[in-house]
N, C-alpha and C. Protein backbone atom coordinates (compact mmCIF):
# COMPACT_ATOMS: atom_id res chain seq x y z
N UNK A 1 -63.59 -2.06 -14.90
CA UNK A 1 -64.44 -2.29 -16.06
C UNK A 1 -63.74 -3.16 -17.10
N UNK A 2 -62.63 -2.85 -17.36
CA UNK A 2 -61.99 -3.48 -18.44
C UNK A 2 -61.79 -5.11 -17.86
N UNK A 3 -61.64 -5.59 -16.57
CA UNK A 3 -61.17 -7.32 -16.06
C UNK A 3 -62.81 -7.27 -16.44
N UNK A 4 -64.18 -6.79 -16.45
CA UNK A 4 -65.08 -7.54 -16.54
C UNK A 4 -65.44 -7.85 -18.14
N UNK A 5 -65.15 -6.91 -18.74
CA UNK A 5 -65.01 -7.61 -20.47
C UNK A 5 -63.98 -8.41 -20.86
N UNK A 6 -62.53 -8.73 -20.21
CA UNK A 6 -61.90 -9.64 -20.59
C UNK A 6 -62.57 -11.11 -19.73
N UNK A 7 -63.04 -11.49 -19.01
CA UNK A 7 -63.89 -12.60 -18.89
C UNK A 7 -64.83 -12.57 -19.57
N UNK A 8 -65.26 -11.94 -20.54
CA UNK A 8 -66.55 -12.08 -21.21
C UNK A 8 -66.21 -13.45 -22.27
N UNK A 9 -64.51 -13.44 -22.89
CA UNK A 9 -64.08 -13.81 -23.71
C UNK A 9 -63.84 -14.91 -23.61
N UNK A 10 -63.37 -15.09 -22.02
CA UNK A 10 -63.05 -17.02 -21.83
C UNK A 10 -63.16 -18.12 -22.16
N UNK A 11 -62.43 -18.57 -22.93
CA UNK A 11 -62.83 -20.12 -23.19
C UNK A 11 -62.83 -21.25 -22.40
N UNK A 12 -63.55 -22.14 -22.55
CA UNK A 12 -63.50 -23.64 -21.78
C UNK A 12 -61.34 -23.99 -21.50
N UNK A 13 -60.67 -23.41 -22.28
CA UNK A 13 -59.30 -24.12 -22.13
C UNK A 13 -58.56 -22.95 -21.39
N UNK A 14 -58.89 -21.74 -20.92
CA UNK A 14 -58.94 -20.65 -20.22
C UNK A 14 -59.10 -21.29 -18.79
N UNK A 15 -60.03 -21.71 -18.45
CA UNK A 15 -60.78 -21.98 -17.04
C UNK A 15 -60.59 -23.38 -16.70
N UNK A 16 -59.35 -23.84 -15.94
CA UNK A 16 -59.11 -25.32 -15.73
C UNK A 16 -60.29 -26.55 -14.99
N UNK A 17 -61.01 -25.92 -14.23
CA UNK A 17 -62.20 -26.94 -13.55
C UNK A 17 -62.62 -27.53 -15.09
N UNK A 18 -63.77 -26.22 -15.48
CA UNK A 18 -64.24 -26.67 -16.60
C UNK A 18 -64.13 -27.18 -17.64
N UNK A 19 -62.66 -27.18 -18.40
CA UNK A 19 -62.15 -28.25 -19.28
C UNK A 19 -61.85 -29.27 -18.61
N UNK A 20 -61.52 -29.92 -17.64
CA UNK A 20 -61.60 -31.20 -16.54
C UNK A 20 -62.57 -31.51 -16.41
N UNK A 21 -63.64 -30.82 -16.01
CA UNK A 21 -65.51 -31.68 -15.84
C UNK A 21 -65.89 -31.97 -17.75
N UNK A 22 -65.04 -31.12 -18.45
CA UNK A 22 -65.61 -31.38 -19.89
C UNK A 22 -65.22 -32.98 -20.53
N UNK A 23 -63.69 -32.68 -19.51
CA UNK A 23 -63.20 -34.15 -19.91
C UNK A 23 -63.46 -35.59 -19.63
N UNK A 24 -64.34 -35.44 -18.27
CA UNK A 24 -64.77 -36.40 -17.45
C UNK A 24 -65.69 -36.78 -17.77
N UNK A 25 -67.01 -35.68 -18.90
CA UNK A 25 -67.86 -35.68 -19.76
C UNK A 25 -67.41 -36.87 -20.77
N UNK A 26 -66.44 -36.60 -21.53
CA UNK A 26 -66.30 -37.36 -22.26
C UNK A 26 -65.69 -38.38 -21.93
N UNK A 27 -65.26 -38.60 -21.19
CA UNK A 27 -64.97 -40.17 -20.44
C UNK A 27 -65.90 -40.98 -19.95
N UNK A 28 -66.46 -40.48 -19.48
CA UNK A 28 -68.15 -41.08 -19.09
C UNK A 28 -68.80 -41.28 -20.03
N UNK A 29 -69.47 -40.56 -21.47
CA UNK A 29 -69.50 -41.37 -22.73
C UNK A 29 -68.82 -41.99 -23.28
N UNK A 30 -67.90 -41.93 -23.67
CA UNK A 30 -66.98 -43.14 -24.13
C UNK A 30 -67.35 -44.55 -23.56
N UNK A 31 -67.10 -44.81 -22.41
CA UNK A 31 -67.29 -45.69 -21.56
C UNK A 31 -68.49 -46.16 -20.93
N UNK A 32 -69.72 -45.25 -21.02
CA UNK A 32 -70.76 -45.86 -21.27
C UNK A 32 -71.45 -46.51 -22.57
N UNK A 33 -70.86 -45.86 -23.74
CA UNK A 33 -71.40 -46.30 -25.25
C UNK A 33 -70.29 -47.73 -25.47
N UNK A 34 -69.06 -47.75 -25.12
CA UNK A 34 -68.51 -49.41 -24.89
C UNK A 34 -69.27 -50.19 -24.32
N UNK A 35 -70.09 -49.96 -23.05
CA UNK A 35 -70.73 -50.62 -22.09
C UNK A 35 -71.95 -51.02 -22.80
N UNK A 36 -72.59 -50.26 -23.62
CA UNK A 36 -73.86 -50.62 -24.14
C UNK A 36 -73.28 -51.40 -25.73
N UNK A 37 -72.48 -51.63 -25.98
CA UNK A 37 -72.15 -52.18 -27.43
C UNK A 37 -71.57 -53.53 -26.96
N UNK A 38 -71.00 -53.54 -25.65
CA UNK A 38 -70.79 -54.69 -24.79
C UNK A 38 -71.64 -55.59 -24.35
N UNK A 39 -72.89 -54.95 -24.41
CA UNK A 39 -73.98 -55.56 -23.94
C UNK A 39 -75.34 -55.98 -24.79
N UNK A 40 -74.69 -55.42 -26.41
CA UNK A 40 -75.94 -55.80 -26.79
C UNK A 40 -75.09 -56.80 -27.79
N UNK A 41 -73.82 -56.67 -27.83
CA UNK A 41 -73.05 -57.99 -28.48
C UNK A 41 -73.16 -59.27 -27.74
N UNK A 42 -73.57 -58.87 -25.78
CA UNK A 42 -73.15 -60.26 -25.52
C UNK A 42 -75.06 -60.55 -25.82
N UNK A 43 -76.14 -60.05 -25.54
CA UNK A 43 -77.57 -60.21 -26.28
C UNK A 43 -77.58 -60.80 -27.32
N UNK A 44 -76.78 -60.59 -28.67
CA UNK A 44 -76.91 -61.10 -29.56
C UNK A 44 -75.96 -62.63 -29.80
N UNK A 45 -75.16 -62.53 -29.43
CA UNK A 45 -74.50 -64.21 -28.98
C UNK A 45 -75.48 -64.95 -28.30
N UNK A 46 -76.52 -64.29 -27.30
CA UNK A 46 -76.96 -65.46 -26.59
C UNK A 46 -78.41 -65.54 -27.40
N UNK A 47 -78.86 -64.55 -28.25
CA UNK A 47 -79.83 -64.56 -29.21
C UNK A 47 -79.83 -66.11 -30.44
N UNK A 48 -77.92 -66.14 -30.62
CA UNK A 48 -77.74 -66.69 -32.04
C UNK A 48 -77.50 -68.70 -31.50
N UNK A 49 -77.16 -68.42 -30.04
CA UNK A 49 -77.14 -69.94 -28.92
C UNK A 49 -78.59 -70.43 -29.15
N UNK A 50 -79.90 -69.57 -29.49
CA UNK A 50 -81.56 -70.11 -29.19
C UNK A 50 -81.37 -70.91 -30.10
């Protein structure tokens, strides 16, 4: 009884998968919001060429 209330408590930095998929989370935004600021800078260069 008592190991099933000390997992009640776990945090994300407790449980190694899940702070790793959290991190990969945020690597994947990061790097998609560059990608889209990348892309609407090169839009607007070829906006300011018309």
């Amino acid at each position: 009884m008592k190991s099933r209330f000390a997992r009640i408590g776990q945090t994300a930095d407790s449980i190694p998968h899940v702070n790793q998929e959290l991190a990969m989370a945020d690597l994947a935004f990061v790097a998609t919001t560059i990608a889209v600021f990348a892309l609407v800078a090169l839009i607007a260069r070829g906006v300011t060429k018309l």
